[in-house]
C-alpha atoms as a PDB file:
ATOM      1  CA  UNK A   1       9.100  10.456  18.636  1.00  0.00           C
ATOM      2  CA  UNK A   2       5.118  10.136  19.441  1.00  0.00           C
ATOM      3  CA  UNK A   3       3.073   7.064  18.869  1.00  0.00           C
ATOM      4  CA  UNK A   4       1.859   7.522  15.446  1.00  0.00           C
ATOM      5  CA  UNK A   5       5.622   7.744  13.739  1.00  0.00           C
ATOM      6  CA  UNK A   6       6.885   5.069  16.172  1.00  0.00           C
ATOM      7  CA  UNK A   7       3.519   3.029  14.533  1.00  0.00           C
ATOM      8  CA  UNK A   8       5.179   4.088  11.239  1.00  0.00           C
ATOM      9  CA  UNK A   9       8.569   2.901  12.153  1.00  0.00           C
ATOM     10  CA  UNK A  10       7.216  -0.350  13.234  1.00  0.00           C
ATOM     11  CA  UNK A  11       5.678  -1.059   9.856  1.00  0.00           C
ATOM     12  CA  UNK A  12       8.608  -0.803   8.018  1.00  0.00           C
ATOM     13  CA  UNK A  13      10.383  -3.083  10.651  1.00  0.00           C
ATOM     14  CA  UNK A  14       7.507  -5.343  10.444  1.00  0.00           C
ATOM     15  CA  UNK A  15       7.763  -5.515   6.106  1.00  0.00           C
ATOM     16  CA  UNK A  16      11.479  -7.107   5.814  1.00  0.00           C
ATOM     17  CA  UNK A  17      10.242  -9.949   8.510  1.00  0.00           C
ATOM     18  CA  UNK A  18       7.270 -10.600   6.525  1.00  0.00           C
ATOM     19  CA  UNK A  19       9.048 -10.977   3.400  1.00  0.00           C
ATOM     20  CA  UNK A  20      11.490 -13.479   5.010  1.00  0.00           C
ATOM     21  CA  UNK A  21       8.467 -15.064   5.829  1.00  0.00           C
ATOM     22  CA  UNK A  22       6.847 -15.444   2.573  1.00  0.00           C
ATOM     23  CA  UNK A  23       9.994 -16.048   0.806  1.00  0.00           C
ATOM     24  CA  UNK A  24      12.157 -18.857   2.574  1.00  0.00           C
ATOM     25  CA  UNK A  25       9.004 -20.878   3.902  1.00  0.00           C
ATOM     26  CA  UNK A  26      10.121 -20.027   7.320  1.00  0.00           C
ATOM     27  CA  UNK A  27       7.295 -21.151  10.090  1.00  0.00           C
ATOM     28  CA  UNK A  28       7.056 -24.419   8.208  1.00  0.00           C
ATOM     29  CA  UNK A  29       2.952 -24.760   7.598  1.00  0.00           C
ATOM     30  CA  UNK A  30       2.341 -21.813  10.017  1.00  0.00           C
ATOM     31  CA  UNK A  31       4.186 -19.691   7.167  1.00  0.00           C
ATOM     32  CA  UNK A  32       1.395 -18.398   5.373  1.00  0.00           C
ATOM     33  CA  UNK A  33      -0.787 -17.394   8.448  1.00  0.00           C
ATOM     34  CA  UNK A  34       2.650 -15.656  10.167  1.00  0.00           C
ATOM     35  CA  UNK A  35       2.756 -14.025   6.963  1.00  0.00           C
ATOM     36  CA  UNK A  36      -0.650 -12.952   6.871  1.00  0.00           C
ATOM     37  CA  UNK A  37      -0.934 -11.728  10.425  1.00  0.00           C
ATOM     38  CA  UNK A  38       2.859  -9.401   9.848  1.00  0.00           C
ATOM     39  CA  UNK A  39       0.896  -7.892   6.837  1.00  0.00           C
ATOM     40  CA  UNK A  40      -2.323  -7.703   8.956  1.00  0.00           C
ATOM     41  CA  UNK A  41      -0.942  -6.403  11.432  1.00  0.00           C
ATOM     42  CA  UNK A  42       1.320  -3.917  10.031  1.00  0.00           C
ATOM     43  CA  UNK A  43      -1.661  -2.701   7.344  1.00  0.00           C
ATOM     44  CA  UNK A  44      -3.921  -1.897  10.792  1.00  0.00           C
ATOM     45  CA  UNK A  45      -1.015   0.142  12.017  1.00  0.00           C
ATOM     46  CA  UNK A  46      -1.434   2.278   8.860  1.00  0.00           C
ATOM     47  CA  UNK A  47      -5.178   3.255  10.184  1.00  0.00           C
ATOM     48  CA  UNK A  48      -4.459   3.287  13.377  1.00  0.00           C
ATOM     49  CA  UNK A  49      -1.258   5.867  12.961  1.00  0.00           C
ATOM     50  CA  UNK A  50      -3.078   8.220  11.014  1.00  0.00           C
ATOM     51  CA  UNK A  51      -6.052   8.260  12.963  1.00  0.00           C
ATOM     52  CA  UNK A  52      -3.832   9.147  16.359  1.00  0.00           C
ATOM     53  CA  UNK A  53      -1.774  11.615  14.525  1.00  0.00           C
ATOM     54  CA  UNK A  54      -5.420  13.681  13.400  1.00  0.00           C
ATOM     55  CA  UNK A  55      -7.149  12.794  16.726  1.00  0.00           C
ATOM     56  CA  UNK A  56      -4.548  14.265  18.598  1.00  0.00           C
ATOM     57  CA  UNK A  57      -3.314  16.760  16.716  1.00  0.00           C
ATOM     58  CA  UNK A  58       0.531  14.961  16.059  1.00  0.00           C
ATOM     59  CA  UNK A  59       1.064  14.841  12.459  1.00  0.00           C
ATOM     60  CA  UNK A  60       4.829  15.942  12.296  1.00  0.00           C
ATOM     61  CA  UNK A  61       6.828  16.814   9.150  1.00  0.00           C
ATOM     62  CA  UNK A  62       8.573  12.792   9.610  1.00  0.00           C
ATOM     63  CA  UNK A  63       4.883  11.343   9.570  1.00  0.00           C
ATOM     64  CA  UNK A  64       3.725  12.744   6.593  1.00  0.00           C
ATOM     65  CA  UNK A  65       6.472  11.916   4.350  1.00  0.00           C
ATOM     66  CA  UNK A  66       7.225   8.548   6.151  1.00  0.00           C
ATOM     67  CA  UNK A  67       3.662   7.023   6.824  1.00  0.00           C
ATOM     68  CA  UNK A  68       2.855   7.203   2.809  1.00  0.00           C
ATOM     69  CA  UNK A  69       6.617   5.599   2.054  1.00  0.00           C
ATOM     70  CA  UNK A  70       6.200   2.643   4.715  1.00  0.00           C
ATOM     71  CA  UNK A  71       2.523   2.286   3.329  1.00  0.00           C
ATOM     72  CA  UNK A  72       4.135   1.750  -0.386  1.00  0.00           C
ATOM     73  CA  UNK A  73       6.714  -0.158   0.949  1.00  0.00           C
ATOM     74  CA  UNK A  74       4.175  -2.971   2.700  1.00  0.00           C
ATOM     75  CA  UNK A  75       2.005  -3.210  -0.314  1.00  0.00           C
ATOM     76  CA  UNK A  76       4.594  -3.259  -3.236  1.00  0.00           C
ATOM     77  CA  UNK A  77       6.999  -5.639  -1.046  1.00  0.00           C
ATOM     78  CA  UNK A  78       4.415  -8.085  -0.635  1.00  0.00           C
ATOM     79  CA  UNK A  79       3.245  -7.921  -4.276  1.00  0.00           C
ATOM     80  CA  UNK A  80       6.270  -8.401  -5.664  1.00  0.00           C
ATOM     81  CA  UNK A  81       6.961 -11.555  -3.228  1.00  0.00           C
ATOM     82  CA  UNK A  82       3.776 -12.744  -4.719  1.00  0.00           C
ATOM     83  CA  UNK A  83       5.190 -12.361  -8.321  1.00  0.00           C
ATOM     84  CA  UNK A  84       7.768 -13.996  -7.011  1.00  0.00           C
ATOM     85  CA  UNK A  85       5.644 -17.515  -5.793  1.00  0.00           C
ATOM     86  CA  UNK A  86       3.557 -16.836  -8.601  1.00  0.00           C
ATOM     87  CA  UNK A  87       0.077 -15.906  -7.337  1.00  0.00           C
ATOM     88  CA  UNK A  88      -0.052 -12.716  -8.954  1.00  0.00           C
ATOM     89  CA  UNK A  89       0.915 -11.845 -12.452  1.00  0.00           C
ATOM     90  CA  UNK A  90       3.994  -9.008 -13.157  1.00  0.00           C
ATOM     91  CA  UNK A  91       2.002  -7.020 -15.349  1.00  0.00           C
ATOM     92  CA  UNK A  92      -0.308  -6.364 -12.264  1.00  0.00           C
ATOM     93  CA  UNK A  93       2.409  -5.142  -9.944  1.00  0.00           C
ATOM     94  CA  UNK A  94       4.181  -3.339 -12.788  1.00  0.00           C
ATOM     95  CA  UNK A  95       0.528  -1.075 -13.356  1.00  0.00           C
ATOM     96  CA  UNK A  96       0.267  -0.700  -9.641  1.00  0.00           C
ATOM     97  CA  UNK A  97       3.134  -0.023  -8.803  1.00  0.00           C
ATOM     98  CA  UNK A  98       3.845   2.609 -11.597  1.00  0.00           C
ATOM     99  CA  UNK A  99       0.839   4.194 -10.545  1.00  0.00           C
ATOM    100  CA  UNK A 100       2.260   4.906  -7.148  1.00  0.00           C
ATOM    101  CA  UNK A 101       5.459   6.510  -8.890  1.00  0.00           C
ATOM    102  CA  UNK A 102       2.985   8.894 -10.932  1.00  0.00           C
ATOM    103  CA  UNK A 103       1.191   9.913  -7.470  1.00  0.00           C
ATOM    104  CA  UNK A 104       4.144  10.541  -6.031  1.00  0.00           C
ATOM    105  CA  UNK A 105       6.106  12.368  -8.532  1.00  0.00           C
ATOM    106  CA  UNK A 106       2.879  14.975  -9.016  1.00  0.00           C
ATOM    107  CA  UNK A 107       2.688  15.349  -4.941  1.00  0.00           C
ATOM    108  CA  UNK A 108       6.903  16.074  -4.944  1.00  0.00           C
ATOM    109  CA  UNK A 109       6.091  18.810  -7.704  1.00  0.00           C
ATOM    110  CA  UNK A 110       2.960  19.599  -5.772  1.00  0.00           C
ATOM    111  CA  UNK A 111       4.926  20.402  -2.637  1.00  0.00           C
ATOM    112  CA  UNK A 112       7.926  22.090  -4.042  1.00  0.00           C
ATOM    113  CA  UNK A 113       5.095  24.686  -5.135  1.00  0.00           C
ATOM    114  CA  UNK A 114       3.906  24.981  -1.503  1.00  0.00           C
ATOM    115  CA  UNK A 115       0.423  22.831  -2.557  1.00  0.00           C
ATOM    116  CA  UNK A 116      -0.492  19.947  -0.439  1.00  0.00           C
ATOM    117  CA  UNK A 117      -2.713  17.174  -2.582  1.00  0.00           C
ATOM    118  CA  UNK A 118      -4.919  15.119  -0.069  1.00  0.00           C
ATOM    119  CA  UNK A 119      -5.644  11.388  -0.881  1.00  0.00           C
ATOM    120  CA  UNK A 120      -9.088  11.060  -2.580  1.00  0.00           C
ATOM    121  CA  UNK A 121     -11.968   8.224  -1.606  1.00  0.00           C
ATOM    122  CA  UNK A 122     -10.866   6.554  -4.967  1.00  0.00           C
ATOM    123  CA  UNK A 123      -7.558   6.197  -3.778  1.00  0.00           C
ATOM    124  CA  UNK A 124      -8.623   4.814  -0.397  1.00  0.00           C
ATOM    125  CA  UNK A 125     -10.831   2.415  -2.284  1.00  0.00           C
ATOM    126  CA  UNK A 126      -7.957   1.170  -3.958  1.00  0.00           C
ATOM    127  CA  UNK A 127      -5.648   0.597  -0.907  1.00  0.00           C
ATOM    128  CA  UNK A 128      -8.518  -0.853   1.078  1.00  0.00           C
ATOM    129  CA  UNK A 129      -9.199  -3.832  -2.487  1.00  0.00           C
ATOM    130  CA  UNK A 130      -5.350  -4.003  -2.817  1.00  0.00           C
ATOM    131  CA  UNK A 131      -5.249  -5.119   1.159  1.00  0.00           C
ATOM    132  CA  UNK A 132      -7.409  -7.831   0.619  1.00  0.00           C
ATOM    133  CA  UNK A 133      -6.386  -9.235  -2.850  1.00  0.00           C
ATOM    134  CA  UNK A 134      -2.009  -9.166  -0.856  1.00  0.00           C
ATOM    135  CA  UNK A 135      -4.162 -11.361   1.999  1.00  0.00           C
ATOM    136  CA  UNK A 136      -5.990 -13.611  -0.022  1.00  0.00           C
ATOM    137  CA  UNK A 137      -3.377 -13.963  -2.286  1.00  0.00           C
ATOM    138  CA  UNK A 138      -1.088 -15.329   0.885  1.00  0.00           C
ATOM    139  CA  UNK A 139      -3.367 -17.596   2.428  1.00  0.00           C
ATOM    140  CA  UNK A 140      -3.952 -19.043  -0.793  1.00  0.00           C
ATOM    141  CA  UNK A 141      -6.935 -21.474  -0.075  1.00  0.00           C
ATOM    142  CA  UNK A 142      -7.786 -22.288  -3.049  1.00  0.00           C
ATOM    143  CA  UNK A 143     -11.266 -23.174  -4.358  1.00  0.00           C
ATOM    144  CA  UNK A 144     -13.850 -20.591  -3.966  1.00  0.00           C
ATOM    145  CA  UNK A 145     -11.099 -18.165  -2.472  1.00  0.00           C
ATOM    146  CA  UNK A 146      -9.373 -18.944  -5.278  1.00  0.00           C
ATOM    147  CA  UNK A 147     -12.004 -17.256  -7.307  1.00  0.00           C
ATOM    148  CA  UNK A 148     -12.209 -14.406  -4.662  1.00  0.00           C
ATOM    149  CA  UNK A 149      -8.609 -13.656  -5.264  1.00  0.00           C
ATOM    150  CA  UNK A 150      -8.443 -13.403  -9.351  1.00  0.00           C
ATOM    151  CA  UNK A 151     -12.042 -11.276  -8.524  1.00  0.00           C
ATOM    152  CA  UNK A 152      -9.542  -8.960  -5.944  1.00  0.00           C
ATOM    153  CA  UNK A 153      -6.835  -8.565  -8.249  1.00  0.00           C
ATOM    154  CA  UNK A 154      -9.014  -7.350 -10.849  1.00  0.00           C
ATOM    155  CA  UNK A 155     -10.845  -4.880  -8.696  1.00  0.00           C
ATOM    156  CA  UNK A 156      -7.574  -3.558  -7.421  1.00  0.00           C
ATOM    157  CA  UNK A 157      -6.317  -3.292 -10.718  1.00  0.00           C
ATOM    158  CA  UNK A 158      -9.469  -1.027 -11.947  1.00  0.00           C
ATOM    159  CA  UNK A 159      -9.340   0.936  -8.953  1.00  0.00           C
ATOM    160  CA  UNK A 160      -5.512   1.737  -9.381  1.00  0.00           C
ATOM    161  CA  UNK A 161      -6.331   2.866 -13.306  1.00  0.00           C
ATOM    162  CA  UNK A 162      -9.606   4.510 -11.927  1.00  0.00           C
ATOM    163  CA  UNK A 163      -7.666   6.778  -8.740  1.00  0.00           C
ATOM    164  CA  UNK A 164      -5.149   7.325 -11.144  1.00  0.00           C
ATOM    165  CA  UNK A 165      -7.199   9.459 -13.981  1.00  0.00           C
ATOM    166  CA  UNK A 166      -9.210  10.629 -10.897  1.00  0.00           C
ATOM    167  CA  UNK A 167      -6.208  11.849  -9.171  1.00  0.00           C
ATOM    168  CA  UNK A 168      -4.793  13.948 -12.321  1.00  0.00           C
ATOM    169  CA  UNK A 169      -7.806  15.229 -13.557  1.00  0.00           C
ATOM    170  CA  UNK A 170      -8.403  16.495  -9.953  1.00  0.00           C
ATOM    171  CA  UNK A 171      -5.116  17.793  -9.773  1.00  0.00           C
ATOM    172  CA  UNK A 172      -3.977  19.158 -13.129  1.00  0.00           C
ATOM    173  CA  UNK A 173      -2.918  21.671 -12.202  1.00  0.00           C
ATOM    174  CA  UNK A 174       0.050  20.682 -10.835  1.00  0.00           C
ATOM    175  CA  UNK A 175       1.048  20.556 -14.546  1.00  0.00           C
ATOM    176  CA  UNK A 176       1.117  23.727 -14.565  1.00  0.00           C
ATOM    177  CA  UNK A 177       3.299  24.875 -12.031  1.00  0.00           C
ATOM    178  CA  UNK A 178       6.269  23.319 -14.113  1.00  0.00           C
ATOM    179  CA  UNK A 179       5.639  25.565 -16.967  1.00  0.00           C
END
């Protein structure tokens, strides 16, 4: 196994921990920051895998299905723990996380047709906003950050909607290849 799938590997290790974390109050008041740096931490192993695995020429059959799975498992796991200590409202997660069902239903038909369907800047945008609204949204310091988050979850939330139309207009095609 090279570096970049054992990176992968490691971040779906790292996302039950964190969730233990932000669920049972483990750490005592270190909880929140131990939960920050596991999603941290395993959200810079998501750029750092797939920039090994293009630098040096390792992307592998496992990678590419497994980095975009451990990647969705990260970001909806901690969402939904944040439903869960109410930060973030269920409608939000719902719309986000449906749109990542949608994606991934047109790349599966996408595939099975031999076509590979590339992740889009809009799409990138959103995972980059959706990164920082999960770690604001765990530190939870109130106050003006407090404002920053409901700001976050808003932008995330318009740039899920927004990569979503741009992603099947782009890609319509797919459509097709069902008929």
């Amino acid at each position: 196994m090279n570096t970049p799938n054992k990176l992968t590997v490691l971040r779906m290790i790292m996302v039950p921990i964190m969730v233990l974390f932000l669920l049972t109050g483990w750490g005592g008041a270190a909880n929140r920051y131990i939960s920050v740096a596991l999603f941290a931490g395993a959200s810079i192993t998501d750029w750092f895998d797939g920039y090994l695995a293009r630098k040096y020429n390792l992307v592998t059959n496992f990678g590419k299905f497994m980095d975009p799975l451990a990647d969705k498992l990260l970001v909806c796991s901690a969402m939904i723990c944040l439903v869960e200590m109410d930060r973030i409202p269920a409608w939000v997660v719902i719309v986000i996380i449906g749109r990542e069902f949608i994606i991934s239903g047109f790349r599966l038909i996408a595939a099975e047709n031999g076509v590979v369907i590339a992740a889009n800047y809009w799409g990138k945008f959103k995972t980059v906003a959706q990164m920082i609204m999960i770690i604001l949204l765990i530190v939870n310091f109130g106050g003006f950050f407090q404002i920053l988050s409901q700001i976050f979850i808003w932008v995330s939330l318009a740039l899920t909607v927004i990569s979503l139309i741009t992603y099947i207009m782009q890609n319509k095609n797919v459509l097709s290849m069902q008929d």
